[in-house]
Protein backbone atom coordinates (compact mmCIF):
# COMPACT_ATOMS: atom_id res chain seq x y z
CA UNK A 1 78.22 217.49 150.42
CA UNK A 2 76.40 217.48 153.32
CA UNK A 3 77.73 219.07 156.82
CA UNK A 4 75.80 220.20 160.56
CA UNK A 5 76.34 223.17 162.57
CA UNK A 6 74.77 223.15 166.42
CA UNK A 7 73.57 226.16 167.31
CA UNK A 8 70.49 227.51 169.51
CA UNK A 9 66.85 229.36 169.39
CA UNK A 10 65.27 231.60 171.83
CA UNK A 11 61.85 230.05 172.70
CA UNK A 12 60.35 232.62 175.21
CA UNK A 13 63.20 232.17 177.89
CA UNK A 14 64.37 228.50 177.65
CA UNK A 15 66.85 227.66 174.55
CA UNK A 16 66.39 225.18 172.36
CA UNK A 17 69.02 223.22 170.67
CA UNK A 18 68.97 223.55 166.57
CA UNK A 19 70.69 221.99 163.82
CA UNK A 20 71.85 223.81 160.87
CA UNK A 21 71.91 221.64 158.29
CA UNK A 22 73.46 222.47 154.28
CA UNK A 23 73.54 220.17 151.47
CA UNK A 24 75.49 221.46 148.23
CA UNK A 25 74.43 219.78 145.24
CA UNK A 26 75.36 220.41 141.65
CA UNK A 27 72.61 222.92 139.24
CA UNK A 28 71.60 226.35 138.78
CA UNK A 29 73.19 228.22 141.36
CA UNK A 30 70.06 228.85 145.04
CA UNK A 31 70.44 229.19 147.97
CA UNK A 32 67.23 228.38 150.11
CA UNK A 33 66.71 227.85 153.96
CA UNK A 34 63.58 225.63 154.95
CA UNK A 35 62.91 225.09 158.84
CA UNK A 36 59.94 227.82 159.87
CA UNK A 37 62.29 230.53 159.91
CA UNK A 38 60.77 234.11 160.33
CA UNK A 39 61.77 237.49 158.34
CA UNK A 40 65.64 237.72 159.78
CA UNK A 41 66.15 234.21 158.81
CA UNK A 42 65.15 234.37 155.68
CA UNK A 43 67.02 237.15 155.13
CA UNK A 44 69.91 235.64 156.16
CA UNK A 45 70.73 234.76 152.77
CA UNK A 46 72.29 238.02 151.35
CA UNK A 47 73.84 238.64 154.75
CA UNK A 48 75.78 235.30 154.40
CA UNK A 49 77.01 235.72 150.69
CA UNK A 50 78.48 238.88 150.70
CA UNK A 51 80.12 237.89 154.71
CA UNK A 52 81.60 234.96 153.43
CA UNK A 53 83.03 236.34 150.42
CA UNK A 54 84.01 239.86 151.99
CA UNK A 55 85.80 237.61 155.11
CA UNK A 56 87.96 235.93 152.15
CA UNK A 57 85.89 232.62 151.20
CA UNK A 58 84.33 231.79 148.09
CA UNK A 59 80.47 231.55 148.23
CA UNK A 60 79.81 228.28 146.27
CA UNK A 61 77.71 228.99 142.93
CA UNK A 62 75.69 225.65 143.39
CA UNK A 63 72.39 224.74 144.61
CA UNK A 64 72.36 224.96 148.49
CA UNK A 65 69.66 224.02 150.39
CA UNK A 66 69.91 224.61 154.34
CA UNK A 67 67.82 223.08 157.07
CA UNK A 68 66.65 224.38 160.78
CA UNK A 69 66.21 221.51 162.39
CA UNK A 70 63.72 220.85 164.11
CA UNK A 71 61.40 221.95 161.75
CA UNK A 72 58.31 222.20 163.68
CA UNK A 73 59.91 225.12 165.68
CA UNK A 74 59.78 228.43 164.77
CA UNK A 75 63.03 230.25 164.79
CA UNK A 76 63.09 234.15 164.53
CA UNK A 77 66.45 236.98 164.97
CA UNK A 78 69.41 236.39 162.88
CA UNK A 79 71.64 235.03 165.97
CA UNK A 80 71.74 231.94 163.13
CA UNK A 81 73.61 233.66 160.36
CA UNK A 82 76.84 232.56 161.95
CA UNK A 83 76.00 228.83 162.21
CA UNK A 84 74.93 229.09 158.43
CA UNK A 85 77.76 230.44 157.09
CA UNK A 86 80.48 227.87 158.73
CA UNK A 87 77.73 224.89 157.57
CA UNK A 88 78.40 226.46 154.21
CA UNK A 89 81.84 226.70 154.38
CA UNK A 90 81.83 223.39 156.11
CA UNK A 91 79.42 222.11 153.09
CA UNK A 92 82.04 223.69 150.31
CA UNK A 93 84.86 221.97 152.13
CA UNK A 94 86.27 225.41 152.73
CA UNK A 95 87.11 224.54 156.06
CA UNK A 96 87.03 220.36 158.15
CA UNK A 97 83.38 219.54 159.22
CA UNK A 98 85.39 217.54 161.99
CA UNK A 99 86.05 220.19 164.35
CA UNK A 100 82.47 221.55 163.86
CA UNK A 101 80.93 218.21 165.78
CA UNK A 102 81.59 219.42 169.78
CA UNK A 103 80.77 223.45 169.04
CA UNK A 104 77.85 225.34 169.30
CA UNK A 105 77.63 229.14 167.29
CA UNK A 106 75.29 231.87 167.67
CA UNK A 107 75.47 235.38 166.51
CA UNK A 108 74.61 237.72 163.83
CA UNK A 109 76.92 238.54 160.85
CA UNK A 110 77.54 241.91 158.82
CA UNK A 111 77.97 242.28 155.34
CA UNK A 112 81.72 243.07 156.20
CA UNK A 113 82.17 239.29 158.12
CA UNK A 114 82.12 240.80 161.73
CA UNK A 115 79.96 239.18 164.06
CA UNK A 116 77.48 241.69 165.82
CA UNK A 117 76.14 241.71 169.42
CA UNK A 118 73.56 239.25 169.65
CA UNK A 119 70.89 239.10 172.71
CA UNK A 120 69.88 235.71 174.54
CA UNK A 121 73.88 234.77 174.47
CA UNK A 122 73.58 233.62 178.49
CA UNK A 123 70.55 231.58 177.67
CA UNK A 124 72.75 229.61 174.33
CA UNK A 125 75.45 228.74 176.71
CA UNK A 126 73.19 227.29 179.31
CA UNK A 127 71.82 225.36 176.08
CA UNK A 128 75.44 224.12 175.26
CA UNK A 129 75.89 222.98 178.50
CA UNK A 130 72.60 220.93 178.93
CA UNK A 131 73.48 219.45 175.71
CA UNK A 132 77.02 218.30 177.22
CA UNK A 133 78.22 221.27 174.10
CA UNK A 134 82.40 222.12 175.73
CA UNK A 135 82.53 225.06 172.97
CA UNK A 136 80.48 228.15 172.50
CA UNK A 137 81.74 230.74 169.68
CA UNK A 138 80.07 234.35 170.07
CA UNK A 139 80.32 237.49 169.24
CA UNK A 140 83.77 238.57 171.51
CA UNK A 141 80.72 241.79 172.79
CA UNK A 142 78.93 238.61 174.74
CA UNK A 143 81.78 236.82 175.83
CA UNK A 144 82.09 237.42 179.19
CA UNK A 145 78.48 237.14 179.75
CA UNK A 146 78.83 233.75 178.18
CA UNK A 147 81.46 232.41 180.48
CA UNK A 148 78.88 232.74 183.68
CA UNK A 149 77.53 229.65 182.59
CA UNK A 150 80.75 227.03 184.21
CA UNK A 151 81.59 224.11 182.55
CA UNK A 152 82.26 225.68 178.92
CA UNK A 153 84.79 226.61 176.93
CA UNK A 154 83.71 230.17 175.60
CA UNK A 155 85.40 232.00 172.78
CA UNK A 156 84.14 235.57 171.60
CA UNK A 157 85.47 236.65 168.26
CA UNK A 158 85.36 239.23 166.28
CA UNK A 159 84.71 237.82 162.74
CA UNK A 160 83.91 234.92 160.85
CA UNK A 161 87.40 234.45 160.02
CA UNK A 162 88.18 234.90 163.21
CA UNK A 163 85.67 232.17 164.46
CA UNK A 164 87.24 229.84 161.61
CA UNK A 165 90.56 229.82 163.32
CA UNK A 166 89.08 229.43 167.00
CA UNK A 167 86.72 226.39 165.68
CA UNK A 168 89.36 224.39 163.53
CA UNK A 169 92.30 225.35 166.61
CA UNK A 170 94.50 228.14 164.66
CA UNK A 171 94.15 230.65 167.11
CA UNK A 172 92.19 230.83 170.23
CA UNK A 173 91.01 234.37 170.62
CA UNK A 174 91.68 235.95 174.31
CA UNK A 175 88.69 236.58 176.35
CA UNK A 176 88.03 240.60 176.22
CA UNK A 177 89.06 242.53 179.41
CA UNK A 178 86.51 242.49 182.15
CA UNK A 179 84.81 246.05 182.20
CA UNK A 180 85.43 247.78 185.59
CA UNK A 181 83.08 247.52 187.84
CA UNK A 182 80.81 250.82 187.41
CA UNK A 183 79.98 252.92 190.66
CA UNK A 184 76.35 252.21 190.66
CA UNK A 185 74.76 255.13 191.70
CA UNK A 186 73.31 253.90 195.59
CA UNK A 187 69.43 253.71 195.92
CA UNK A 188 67.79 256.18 197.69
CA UNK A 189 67.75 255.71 201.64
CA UNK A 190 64.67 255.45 204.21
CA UNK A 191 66.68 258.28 206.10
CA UNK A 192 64.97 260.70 203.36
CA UNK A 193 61.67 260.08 204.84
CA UNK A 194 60.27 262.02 207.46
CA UNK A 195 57.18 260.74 209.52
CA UNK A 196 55.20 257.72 207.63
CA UNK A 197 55.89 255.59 210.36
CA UNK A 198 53.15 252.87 209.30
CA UNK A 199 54.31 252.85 205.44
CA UNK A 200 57.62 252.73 206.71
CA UNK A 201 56.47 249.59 208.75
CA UNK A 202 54.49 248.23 206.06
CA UNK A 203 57.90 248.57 203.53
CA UNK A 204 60.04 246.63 206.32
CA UNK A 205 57.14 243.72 205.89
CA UNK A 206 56.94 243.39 202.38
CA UNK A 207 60.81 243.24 201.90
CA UNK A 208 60.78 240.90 204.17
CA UNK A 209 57.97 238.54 202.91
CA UNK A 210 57.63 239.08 199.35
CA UNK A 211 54.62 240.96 199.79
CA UNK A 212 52.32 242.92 197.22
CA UNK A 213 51.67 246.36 198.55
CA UNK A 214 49.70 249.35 197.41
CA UNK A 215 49.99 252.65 198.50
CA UNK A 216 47.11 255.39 198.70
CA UNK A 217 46.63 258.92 199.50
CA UNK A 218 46.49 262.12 198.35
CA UNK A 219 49.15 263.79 195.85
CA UNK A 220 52.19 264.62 197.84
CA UNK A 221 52.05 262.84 200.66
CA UNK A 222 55.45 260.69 200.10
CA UNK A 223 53.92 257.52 198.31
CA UNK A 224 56.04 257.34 195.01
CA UNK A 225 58.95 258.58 197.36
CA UNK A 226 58.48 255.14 199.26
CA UNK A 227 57.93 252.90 196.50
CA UNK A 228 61.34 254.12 195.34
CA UNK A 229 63.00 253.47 198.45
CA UNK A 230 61.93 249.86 198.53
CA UNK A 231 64.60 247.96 196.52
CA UNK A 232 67.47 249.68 199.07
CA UNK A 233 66.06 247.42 201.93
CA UNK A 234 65.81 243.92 199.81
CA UNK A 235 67.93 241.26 200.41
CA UNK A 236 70.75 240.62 197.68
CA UNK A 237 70.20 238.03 194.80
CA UNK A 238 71.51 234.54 195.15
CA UNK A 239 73.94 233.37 192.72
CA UNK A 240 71.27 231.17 190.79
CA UNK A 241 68.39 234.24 191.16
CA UNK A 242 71.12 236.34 189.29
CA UNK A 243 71.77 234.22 186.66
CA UNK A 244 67.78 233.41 186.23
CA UNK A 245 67.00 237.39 186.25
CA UNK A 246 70.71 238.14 183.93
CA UNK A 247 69.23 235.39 181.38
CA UNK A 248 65.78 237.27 181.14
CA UNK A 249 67.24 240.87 180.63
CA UNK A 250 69.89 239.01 178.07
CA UNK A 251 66.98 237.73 175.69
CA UNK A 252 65.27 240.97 176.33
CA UNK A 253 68.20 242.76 175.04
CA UNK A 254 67.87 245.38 178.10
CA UNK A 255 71.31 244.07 179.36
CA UNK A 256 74.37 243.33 178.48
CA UNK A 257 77.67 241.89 180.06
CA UNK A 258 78.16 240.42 183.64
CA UNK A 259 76.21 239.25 186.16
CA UNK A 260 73.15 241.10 187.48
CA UNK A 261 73.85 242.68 190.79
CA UNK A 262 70.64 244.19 192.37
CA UNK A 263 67.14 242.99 192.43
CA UNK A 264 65.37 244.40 189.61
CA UNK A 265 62.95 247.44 189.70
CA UNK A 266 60.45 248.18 186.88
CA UNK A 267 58.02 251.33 186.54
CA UNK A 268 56.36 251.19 183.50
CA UNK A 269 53.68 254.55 182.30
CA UNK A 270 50.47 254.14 182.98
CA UNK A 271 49.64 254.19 178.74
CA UNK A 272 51.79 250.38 178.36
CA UNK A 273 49.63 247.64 176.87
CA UNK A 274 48.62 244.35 178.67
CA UNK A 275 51.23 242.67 176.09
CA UNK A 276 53.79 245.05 177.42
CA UNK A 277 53.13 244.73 181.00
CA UNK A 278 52.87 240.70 180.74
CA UNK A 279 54.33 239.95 177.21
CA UNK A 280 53.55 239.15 174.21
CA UNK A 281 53.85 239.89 170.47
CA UNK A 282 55.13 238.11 167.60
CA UNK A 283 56.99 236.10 168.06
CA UNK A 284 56.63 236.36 172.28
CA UNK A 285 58.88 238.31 174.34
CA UNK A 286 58.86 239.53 178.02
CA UNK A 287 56.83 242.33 179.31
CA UNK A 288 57.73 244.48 182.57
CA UNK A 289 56.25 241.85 184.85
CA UNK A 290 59.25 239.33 183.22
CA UNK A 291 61.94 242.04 183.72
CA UNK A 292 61.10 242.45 187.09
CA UNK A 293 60.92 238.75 188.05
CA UNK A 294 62.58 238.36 191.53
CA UNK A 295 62.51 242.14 191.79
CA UNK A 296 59.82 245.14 192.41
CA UNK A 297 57.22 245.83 189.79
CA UNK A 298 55.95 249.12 190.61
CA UNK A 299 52.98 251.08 189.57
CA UNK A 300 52.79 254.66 190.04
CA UNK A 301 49.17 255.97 189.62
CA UNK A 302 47.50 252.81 189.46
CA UNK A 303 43.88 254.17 188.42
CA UNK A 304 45.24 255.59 185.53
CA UNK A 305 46.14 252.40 183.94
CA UNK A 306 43.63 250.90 181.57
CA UNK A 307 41.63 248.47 182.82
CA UNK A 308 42.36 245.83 180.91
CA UNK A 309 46.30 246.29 181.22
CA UNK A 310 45.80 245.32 185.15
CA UNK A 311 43.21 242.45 184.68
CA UNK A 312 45.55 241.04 182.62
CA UNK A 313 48.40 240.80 185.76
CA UNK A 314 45.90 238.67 188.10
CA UNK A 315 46.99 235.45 187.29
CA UNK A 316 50.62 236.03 186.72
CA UNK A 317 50.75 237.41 190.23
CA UNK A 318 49.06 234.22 191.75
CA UNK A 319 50.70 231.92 189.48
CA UNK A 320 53.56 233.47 189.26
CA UNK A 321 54.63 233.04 185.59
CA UNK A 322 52.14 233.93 182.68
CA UNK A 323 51.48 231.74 179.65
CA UNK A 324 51.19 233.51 175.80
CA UNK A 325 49.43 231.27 173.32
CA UNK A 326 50.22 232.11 169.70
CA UNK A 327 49.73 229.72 166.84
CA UNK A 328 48.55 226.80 168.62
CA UNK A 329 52.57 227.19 170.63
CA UNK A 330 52.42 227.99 174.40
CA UNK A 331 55.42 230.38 175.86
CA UNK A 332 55.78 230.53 179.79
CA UNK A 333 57.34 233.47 180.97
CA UNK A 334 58.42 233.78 184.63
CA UNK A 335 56.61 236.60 187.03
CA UNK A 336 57.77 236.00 190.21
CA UNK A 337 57.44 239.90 191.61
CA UNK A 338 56.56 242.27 194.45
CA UNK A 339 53.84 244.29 192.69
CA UNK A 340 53.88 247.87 194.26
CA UNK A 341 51.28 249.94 193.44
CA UNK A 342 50.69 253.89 194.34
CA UNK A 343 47.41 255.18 193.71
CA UNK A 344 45.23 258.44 194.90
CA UNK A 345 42.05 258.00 196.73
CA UNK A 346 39.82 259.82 194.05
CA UNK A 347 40.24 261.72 190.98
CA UNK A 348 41.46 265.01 192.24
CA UNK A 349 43.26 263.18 195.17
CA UNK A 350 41.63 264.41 198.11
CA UNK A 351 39.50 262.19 199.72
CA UNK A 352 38.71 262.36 203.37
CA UNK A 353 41.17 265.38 203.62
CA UNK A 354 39.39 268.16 205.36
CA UNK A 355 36.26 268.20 203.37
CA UNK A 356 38.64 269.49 200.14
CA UNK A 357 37.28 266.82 197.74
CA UNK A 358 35.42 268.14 194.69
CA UNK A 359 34.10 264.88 193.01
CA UNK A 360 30.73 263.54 193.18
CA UNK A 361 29.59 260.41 193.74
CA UNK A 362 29.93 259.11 190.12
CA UNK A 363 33.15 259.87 190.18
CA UNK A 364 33.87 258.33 193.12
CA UNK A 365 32.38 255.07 191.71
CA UNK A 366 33.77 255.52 188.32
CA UNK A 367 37.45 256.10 190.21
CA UNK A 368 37.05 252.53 192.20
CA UNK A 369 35.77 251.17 189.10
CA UNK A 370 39.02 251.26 187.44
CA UNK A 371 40.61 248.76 190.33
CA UNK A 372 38.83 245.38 190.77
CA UNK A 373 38.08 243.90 193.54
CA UNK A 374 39.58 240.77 192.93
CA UNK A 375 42.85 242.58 192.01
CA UNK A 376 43.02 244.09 195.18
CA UNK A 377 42.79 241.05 196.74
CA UNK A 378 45.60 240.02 195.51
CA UNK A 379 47.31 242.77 197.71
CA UNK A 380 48.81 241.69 200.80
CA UNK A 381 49.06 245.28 202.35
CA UNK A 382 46.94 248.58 201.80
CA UNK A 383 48.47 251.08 203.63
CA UNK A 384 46.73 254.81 203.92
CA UNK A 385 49.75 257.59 203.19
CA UNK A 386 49.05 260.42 205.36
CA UNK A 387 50.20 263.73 205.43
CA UNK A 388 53.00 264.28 207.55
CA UNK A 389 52.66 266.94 210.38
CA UNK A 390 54.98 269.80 210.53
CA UNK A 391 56.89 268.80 213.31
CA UNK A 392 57.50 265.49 211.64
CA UNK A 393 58.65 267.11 208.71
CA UNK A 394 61.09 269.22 211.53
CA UNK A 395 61.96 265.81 213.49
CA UNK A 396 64.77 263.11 212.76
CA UNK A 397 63.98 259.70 209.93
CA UNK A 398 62.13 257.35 211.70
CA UNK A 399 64.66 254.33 209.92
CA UNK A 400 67.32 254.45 207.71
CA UNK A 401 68.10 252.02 205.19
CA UNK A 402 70.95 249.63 206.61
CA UNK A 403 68.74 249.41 209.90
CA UNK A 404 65.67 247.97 207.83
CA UNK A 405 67.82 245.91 205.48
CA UNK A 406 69.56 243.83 208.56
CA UNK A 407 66.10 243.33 209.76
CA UNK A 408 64.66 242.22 206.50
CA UNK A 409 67.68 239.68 206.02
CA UNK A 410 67.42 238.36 209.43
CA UNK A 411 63.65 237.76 208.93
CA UNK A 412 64.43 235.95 205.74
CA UNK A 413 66.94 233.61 206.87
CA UNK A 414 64.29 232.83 209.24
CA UNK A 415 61.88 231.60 206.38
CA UNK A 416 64.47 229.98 204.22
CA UNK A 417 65.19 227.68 207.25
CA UNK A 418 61.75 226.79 207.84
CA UNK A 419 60.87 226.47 204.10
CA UNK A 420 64.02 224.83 203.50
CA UNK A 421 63.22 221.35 201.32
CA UNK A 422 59.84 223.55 199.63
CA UNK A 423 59.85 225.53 196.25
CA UNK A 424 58.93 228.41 198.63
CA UNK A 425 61.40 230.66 199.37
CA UNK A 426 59.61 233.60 201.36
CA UNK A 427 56.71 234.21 202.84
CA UNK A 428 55.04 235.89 199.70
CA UNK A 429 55.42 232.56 197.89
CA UNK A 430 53.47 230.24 200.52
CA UNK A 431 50.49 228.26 199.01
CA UNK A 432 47.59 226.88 200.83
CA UNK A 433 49.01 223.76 201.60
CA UNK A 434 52.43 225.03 203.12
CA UNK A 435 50.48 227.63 205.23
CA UNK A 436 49.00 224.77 206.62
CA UNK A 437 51.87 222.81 207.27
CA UNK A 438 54.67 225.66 208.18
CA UNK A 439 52.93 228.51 209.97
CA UNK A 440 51.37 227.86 213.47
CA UNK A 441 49.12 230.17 215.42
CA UNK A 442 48.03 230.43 218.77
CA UNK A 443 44.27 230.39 220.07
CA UNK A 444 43.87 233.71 220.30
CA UNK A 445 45.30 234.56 216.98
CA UNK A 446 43.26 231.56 215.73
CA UNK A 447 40.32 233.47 217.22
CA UNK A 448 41.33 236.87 215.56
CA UNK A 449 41.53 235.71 212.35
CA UNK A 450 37.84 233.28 212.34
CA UNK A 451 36.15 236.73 213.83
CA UNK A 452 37.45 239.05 210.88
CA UNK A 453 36.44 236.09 208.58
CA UNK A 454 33.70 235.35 210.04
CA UNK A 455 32.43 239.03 210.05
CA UNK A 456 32.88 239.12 206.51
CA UNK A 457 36.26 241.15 206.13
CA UNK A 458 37.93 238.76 204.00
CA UNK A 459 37.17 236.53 201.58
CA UNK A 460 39.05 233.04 201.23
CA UNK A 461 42.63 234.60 199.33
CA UNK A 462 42.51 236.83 201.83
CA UNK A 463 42.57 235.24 205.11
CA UNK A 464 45.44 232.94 203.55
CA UNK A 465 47.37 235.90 202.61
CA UNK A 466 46.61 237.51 205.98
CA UNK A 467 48.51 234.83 207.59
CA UNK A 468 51.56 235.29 205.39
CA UNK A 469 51.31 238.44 206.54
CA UNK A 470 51.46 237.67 210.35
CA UNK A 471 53.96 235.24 209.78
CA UNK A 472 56.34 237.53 207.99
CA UNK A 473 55.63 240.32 211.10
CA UNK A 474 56.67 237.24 213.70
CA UNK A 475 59.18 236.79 211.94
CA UNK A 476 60.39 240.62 211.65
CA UNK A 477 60.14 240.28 215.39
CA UNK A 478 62.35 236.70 215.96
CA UNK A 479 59.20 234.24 216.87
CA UNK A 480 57.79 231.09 215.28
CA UNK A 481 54.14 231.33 216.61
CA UNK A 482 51.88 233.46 215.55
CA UNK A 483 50.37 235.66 218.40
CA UNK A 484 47.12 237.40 218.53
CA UNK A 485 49.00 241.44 217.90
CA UNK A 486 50.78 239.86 214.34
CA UNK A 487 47.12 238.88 213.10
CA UNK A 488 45.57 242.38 214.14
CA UNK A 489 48.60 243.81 212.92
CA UNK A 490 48.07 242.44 209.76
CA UNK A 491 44.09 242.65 209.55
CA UNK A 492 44.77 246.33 210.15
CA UNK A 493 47.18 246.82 207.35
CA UNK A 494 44.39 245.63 204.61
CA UNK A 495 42.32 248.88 205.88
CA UNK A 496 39.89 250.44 203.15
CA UNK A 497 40.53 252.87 201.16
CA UNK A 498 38.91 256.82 201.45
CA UNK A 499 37.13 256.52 198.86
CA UNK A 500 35.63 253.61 199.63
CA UNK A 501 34.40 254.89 202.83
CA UNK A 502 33.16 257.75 201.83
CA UNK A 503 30.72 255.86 199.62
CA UNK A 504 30.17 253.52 202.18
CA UNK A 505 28.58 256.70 204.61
């Protein structure tokens, strides 16, 4: 007898509807799965014979042959085992292949029948309900993360007995409790910093825009103690961003339950791997520029990363999603981030400070080396981090956080109006074409901006970006036109670093 089970693959970040099918036919008792499954799939098999017979079912001693269909698609994880066993059962008529028509199932079993946690379980109900699916059956741990997705009926179970009863209409298990709300401990507040009023500036601005940002200076000076300060001053997540960033940390298995509340922030060592940092592997998965999408990717001691590990982030971060080929099959994962990046201005860090740097000039050029030009370029803002002066250190915070956060969320409901029918949604996100079309300057800052062009300050990416720059500080400051200060403003905060110069002499 032959009976179909929906259930759902991972493929990067998007599911993909699959059908389980299982044919029983009479001869020497097999059991073999066909359909490009990986290791866990085909693994599957001794998982599901002694679960079905340990939940109370008799494992059929005929020739069974199951199919993942489509076959052309790899499948990998063992979020299938569930869908297999109920085709069986289905197959054996054990249980009605009637009720199994309008259901989709995804989890892993145990040898003991239970169904174990199973990542990706947000991105399987958004499958269901593309594929009009009204019932989802999973593992009663991902429940309530299942029932974000409206428009299905969700049941979490326990077991596979348990999942035979919900599927067939015996019992419909009861949602499990919603977890209080943990106390999440509150990010750390501007109001810690003393002095910095320029990287405190240049913070405000790429909150507000979606701006890259690096940081340098020399060791101690506050930069990491910024950075970290950053995500307290972003605007919340719409409702749609959360469930786009909750469905990435699902399939990652770095989350688990509701909805994601805060904007996330990622700071990976300096020793990760470009597949790491942008994904990769076999099969695919996000890297720490995925798990920060819509959030704060931040790099603490930039020059210390291999080379190759930041080469590797230029495209995502002009793109904004990064493509992994493997075996001929293309994965897009999204990389929509605010890269921050902290960095000292020369191997021992002291650059330009009062004649205390020990390095020579190959080190010097070996240090700037390590950071290409063209991914600096991609940085909106370099900001120098200064030493603060004793009586700054003395004196009252410059900001605190709520202050800068109202400003950053009035600035940005100032750019969703005027990108409003665009797939911009800041600043940080305008191409060519829309900074054409939705920023407008004034002569002078027309002028500005041809002279540091013209003098050979900027190349091409970076007189656009310059302008997203100025338009995000005219914004900060409740005007539509660009004047000539928010173009100077921003030319200024591109400066070079130490380093640099002192080569340059």
């Amino acid at each position: 007898m032959l009976s179909r089970v929906t259930t759902f693959a991972i493929d990067g970040v998007e599911p993909r509807r699959v059908s389980v099918e299982v044919d029983i036919r009479s001869g020497l008792p097999a059991f073999t799965i066909v359909g490009l499954g990986d290791t866990a799939v085909r693994e599957s098999r001794e998982r599901i014979r002694a679960a079905i017979q340990n939940a109370g079912f008799r494992f059929p001693q005929s020739r069974i042959t199951a199919n993942l269909a489509p076959a052309s698609m790899r499948k990998a994880g063992p979020g299938f085992d569930t869908a297999l066993a109920l085709a069986v059962l289905a197959a054996s008529e054990q249980i009605p292949s009637a009720p199994l028509t309008d259901v989709a199932v995804f989890g892993e079993l145990s040898l003991g029948g239970e169904l174990r946690d199973a990542p990706g379980v947000l991105a399987v109900a958004e499958g269901a309900r593309r594929s009009g699916i009204s019932r989802l059956v999973v593992p009663r741990e991902r429940a309530r993360e299942a029932t974000l997705v409206e428009g299905i009926e969700v049941a979490g179970v326990g077991g596979l007995a348990e999942a035979v009863d919900a599927i067939i209409g015996l019992r419909t298990p009861p949602l499990p409790p919603a977890q209080p709300a943990s106390r999440a401990p509150a990010d750390p507040d501007l109001a810690d910093i003393r002095g910095h009023a320029g990287p405190l500036l240049a913070l405000q601005i790429a909150a507000a825009g979606g701006h890259n940002l690096m940081l340098e200076g020399p060791p101690g000076t506050g930069k990491t103690m910024l950075a970290r300060r950053l995500p307290s001053i972003l605007p919340p997540l719409t409702r749609d961003q959360a469930l786009e960033v909750t469905r990435i940390h699902s399939i990652s298995g770095v989350h688990s339950g509701g909805l994601v509340g805060s904007r996330p922030f990622r700071a990976p060592h300096h020793t990760i791997s470009p597949a790491g940092l942008v994904g990769g592997g076999s099969p695919p998965k996000p890297g720490e520029a995925s798990l920060a999408h819509l959030g704060v990717l931040f790099l603490d001691e930039l020059s210390e990363f291999q080379r190759t590990t930041l080469e590797a982030l230029r495209q995502p971060l002009e793109d904004g999603r990064v493509t992994i080929v493997r075996g001929q099959r293309a994965l897009a994962f999204p990389t929509r981030v605010m890269l921050v990046a902290a960095t000292n201005p020369c191997p021992c860090g002291y650059a330009g400070v009062d004649q205390r740097c020990t390095c020579s000039e190959l080190d010097l050029r070996r240090h700037q080396r390590r950071l290409s030009g063209p991914l600096l370029d991609r940085m909106d803002l370099l900001v120098g981090v200064e030493r603060p002066e004793e009586w700054e250190l003395r004196g009252p915070p410059t900001i605190d956080s709520a202050t800068a956060r109202a400003r950053v969320g009035e600035a940005r409901e100032r750019q969703v109006a005027r990108l409003r029918g665009t797939t911009a949604s800041c600043n940080g996100d305008l191409d060519a074409g829309l900074v054409r079309a939705r920023v407008r300057l004034d002569e002078r800052a027309l002028a500005a901006l041809g002279d540091a062009y013209t003098a050979g300050t900027l190349s091409a990416r970076g007189r656009h970006r310059v302008v997203r720059v100025a338009q995000t500080i005219a914004d900060l400051e409740g005007r539509d036109r660009l004047a000539e200060t928010d173009v100077l403003l921003a030319l200024s905060l591109r400066q070079r670093s130490a380093g640099e110069e002192l080569l340059a002499a």
